[in-house]
PDB file of N, CA and C in Angstrom:
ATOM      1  N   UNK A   1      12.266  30.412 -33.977  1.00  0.00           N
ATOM      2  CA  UNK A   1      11.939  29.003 -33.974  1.00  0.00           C
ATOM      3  C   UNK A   1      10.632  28.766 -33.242  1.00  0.00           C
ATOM      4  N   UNK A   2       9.692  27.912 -33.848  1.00  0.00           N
ATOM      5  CA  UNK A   2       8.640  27.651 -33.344  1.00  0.00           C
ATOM      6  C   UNK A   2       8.508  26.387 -31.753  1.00  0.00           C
ATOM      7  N   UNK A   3       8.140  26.737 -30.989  1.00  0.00           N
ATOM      8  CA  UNK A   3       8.594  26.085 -29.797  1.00  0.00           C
ATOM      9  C   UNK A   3       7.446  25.164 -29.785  1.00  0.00           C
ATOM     10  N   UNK A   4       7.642  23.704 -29.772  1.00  0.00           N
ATOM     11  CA  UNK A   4       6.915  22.433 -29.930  1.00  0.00           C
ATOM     12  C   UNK A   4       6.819  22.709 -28.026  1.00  0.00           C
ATOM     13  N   UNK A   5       4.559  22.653 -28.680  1.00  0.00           N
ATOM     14  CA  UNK A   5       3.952  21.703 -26.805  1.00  0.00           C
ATOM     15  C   UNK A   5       3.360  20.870 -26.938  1.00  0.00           C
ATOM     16  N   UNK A   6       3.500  19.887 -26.101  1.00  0.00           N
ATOM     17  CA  UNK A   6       2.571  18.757 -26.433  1.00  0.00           C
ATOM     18  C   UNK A   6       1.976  18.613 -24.916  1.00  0.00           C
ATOM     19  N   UNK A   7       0.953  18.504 -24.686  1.00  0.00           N
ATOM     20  CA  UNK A   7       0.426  17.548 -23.326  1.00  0.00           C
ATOM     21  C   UNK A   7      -0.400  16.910 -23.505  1.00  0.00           C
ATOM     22  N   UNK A   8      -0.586  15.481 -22.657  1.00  0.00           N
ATOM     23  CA  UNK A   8      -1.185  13.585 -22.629  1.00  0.00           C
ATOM     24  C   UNK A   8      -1.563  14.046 -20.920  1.00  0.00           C
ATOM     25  N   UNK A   9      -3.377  13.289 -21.180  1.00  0.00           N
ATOM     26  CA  UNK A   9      -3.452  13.133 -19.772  1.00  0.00           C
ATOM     27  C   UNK A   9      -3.938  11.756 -19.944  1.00  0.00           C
ATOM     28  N   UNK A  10      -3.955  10.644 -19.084  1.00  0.00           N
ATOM     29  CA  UNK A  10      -4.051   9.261 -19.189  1.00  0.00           C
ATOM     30  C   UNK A  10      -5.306   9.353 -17.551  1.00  0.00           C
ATOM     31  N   UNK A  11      -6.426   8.520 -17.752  1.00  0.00           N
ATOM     32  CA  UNK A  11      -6.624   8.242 -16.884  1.00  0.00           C
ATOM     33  C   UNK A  11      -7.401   6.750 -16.722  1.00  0.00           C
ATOM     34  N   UNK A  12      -6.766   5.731 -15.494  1.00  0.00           N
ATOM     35  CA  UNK A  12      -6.881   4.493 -15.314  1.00  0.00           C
ATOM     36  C   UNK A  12      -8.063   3.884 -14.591  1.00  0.00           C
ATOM     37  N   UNK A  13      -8.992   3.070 -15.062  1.00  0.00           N
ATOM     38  CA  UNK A  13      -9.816   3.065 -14.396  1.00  0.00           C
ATOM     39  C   UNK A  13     -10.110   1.860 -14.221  1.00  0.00           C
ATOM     40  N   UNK A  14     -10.341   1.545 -12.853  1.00  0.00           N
ATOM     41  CA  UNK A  14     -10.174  -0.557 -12.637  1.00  0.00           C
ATOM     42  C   UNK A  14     -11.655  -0.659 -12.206  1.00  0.00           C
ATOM     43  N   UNK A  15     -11.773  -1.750 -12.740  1.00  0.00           N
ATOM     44  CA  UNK A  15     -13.082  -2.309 -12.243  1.00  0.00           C
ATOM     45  C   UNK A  15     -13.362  -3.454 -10.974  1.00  0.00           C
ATOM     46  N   UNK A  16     -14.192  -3.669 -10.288  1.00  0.00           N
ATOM     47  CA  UNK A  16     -14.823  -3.972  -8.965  1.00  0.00           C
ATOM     48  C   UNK A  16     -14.025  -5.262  -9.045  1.00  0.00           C
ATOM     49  N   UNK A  17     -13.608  -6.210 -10.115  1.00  0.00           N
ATOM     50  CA  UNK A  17     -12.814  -7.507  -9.320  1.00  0.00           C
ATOM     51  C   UNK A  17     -10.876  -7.061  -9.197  1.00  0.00           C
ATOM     52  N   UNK A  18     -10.302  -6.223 -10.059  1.00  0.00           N
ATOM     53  CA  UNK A  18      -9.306  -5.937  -9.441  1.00  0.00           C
ATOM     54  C   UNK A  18      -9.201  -4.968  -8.562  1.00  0.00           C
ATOM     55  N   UNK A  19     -10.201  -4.620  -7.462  1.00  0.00           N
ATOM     56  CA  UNK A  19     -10.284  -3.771  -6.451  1.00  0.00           C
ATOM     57  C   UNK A  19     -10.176  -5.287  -5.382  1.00  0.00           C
ATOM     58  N   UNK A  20     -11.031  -6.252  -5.917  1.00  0.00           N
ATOM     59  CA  UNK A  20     -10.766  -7.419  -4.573  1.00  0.00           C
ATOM     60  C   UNK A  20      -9.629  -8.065  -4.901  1.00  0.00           C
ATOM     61  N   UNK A  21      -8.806  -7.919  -6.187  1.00  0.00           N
ATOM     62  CA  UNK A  21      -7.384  -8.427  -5.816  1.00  0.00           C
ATOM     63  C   UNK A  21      -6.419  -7.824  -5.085  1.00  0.00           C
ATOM     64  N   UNK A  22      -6.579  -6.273  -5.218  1.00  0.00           N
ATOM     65  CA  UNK A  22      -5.925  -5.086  -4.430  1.00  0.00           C
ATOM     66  C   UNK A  22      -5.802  -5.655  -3.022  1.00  0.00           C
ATOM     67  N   UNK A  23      -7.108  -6.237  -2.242  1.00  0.00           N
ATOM     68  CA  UNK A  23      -7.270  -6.086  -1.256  1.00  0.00           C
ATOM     69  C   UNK A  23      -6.910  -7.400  -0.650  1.00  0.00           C
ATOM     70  N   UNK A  24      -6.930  -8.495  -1.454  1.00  0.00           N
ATOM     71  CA  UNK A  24      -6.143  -9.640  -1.212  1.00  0.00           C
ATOM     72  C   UNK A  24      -4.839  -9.536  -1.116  1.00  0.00           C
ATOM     73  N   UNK A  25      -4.059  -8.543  -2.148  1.00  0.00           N
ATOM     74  CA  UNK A  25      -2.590  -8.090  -1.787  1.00  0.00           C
ATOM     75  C   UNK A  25      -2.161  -7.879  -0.540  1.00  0.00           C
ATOM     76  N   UNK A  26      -3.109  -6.877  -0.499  1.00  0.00           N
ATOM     77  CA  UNK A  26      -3.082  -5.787   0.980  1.00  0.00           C
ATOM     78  C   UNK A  26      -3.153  -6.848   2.466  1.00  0.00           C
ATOM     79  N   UNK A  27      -3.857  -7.468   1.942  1.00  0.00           N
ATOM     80  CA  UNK A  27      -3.971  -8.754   3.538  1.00  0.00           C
ATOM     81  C   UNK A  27      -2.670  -9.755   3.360  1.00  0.00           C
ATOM     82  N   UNK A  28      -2.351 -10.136   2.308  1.00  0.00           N
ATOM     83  CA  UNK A  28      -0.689 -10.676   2.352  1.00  0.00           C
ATOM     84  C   UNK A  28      -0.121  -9.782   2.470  1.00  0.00           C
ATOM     85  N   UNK A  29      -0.161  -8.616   2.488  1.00  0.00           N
ATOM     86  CA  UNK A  29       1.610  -7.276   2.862  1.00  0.00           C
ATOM     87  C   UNK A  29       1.068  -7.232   4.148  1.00  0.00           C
ATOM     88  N   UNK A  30      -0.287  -7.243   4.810  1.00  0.00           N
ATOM     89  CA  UNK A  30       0.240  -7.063   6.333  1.00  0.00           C
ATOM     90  C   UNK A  30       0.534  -8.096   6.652  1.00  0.00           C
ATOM     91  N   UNK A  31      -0.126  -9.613   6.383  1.00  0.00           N
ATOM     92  CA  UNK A  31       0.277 -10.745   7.285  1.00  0.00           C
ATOM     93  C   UNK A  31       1.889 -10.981   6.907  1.00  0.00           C
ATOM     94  N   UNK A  32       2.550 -11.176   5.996  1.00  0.00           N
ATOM     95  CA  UNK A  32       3.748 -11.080   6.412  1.00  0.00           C
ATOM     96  C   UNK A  32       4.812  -9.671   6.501  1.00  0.00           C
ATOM     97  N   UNK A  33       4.377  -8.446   6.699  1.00  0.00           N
ATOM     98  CA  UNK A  33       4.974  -7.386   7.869  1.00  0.00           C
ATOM     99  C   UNK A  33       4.676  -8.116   9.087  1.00  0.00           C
ATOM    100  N   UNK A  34       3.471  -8.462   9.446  1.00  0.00           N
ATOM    101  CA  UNK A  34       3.518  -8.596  10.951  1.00  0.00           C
ATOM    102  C   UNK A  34       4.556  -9.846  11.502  1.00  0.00           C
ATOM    103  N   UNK A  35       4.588 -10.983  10.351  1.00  0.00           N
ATOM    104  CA  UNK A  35       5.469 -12.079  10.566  1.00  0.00           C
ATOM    105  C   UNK A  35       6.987 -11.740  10.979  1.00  0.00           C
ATOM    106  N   UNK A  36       7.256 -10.298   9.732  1.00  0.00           N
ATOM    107  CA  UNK A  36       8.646  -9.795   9.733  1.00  0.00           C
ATOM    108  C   UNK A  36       8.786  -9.214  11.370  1.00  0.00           C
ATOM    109  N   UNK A  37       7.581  -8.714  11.424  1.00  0.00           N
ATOM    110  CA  UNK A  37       8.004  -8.025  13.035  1.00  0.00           C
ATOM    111  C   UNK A  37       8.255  -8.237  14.157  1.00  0.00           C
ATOM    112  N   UNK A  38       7.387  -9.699  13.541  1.00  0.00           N
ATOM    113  CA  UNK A  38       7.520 -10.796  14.986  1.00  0.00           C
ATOM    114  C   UNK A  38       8.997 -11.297  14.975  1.00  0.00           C
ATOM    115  N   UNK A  39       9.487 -11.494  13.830  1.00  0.00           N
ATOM    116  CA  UNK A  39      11.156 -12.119  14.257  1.00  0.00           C
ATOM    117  C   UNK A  39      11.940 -11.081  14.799  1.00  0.00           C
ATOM    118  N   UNK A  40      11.866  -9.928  15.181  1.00  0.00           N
ATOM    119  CA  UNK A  40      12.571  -8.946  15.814  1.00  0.00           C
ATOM    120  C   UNK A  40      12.676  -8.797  17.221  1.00  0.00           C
ATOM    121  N   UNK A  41      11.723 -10.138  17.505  1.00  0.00           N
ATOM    122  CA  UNK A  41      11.009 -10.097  19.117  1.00  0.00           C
ATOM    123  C   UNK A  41      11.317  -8.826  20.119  1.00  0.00           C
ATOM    124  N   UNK A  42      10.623  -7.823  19.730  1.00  0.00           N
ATOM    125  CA  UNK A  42      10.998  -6.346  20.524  1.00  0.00           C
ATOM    126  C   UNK A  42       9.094  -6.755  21.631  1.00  0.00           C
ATOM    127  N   UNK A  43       9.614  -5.686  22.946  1.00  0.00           N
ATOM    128  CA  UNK A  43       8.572  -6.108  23.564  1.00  0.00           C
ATOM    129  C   UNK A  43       7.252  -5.806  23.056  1.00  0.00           C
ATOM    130  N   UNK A  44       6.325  -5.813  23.914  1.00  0.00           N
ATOM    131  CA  UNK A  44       4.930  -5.856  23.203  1.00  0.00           C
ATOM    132  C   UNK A  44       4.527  -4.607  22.635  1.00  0.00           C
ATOM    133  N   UNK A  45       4.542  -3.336  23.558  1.00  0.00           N
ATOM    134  CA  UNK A  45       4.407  -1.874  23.477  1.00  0.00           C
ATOM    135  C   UNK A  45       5.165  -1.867  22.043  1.00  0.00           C
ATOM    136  N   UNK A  46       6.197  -1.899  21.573  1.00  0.00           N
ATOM    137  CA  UNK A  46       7.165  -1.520  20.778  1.00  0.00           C
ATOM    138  C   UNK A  46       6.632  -2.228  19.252  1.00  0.00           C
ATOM    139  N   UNK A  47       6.716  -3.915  19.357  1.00  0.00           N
ATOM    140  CA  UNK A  47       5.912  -4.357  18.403  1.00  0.00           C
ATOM    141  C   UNK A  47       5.026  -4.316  17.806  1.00  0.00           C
ATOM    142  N   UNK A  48       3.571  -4.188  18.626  1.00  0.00           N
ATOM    143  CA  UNK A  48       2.558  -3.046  18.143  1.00  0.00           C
ATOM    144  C   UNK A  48       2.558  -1.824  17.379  1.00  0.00           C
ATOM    145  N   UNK A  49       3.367  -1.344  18.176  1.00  0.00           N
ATOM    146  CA  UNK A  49       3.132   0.544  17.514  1.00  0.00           C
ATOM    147  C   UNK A  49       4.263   0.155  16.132  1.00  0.00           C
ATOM    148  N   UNK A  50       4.978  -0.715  15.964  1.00  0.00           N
ATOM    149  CA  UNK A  50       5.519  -0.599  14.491  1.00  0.00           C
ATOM    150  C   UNK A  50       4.469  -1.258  14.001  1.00  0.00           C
ATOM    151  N   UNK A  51       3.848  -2.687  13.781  1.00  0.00           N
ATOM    152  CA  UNK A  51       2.930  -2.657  13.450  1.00  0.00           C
ATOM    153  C   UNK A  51       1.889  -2.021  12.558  1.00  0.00           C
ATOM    154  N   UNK A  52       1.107  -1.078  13.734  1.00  0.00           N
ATOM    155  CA  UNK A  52       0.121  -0.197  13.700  1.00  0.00           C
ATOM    156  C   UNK A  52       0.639   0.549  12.222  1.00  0.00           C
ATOM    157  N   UNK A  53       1.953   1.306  12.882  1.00  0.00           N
ATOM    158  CA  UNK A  53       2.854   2.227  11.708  1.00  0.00           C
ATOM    159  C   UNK A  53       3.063   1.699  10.636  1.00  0.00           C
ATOM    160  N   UNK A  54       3.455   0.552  10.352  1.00  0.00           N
ATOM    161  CA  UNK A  54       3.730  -0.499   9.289  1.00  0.00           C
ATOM    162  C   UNK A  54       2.904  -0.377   8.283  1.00  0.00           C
ATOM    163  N   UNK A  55       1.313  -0.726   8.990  1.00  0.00           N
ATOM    164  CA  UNK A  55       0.182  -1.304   8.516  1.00  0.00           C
ATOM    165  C   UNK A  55      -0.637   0.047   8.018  1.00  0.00           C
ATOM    166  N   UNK A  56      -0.521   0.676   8.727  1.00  0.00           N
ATOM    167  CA  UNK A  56      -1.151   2.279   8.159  1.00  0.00           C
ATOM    168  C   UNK A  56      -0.430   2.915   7.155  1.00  0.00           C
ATOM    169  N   UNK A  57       0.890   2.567   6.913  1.00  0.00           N
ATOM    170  CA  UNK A  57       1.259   3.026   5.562  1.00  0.00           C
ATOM    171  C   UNK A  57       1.758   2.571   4.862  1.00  0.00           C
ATOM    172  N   UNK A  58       0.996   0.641   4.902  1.00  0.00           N
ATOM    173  CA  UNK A  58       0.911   0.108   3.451  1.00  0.00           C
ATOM    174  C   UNK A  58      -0.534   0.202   3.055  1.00  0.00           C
ATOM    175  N   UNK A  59      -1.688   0.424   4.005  1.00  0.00           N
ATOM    176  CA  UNK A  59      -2.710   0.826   3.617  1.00  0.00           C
ATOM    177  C   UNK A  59      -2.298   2.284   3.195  1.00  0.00           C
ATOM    178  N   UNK A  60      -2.010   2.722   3.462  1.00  0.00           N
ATOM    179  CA  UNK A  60      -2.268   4.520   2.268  1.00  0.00           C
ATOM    180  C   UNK A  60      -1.633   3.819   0.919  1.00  0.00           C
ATOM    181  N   UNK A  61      -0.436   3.025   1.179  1.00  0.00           N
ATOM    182  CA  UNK A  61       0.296   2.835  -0.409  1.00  0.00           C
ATOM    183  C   UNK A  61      -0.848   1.527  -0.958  1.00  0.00           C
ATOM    184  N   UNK A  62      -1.864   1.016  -0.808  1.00  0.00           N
ATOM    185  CA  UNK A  62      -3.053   0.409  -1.080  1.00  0.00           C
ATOM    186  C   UNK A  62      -4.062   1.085  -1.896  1.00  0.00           C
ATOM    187  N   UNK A  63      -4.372   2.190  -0.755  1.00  0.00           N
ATOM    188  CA  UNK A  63      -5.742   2.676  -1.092  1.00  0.00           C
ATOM    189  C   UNK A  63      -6.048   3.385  -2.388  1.00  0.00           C
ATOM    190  N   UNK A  64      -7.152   3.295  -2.716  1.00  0.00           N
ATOM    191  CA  UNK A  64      -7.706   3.034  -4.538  1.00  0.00           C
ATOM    192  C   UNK A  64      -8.693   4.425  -4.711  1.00  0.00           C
ATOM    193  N   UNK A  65      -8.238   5.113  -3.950  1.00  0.00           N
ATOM    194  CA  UNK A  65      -8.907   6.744  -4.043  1.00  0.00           C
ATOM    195  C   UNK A  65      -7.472   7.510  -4.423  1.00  0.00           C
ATOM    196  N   UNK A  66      -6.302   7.118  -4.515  1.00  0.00           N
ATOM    197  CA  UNK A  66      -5.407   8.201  -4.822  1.00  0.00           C
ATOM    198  C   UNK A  66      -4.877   8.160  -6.169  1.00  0.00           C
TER     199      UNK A  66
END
């Protein structure tokens, strides 16, 4: 029997105004994470560093190089 291959490579390519909607997203997912974090009222040290953590890896799930 003859064994069927097939392979599709797709590649997506956005242009310069949905890169500034990306980034309008990106400033509403942190301002309300940080809102979410604030209702947890944990002290300051603690709130921050989730934050920081929060915010650094919705920027990687953002960024328009991957």
């Amino acid at each position: 029997m003859a064994k069927a291959t097939a392979t599709a490579f797709m590649q997506v390519r956005r242009g310069p105004q949905s890169w500034d909607y990306l980034h309008v997203f990106l400033g509403f997912a942190l301002a309300i994470e940080g809102e979410i974090i604030q209702m947890f009222e944990l002290g300051l040290p603690w709130n921050l560093l989730i934050y920081v953590t929060i915010g650094v890896l919705t920027w990687y799930l953002f960024r328009h190089d991957a």
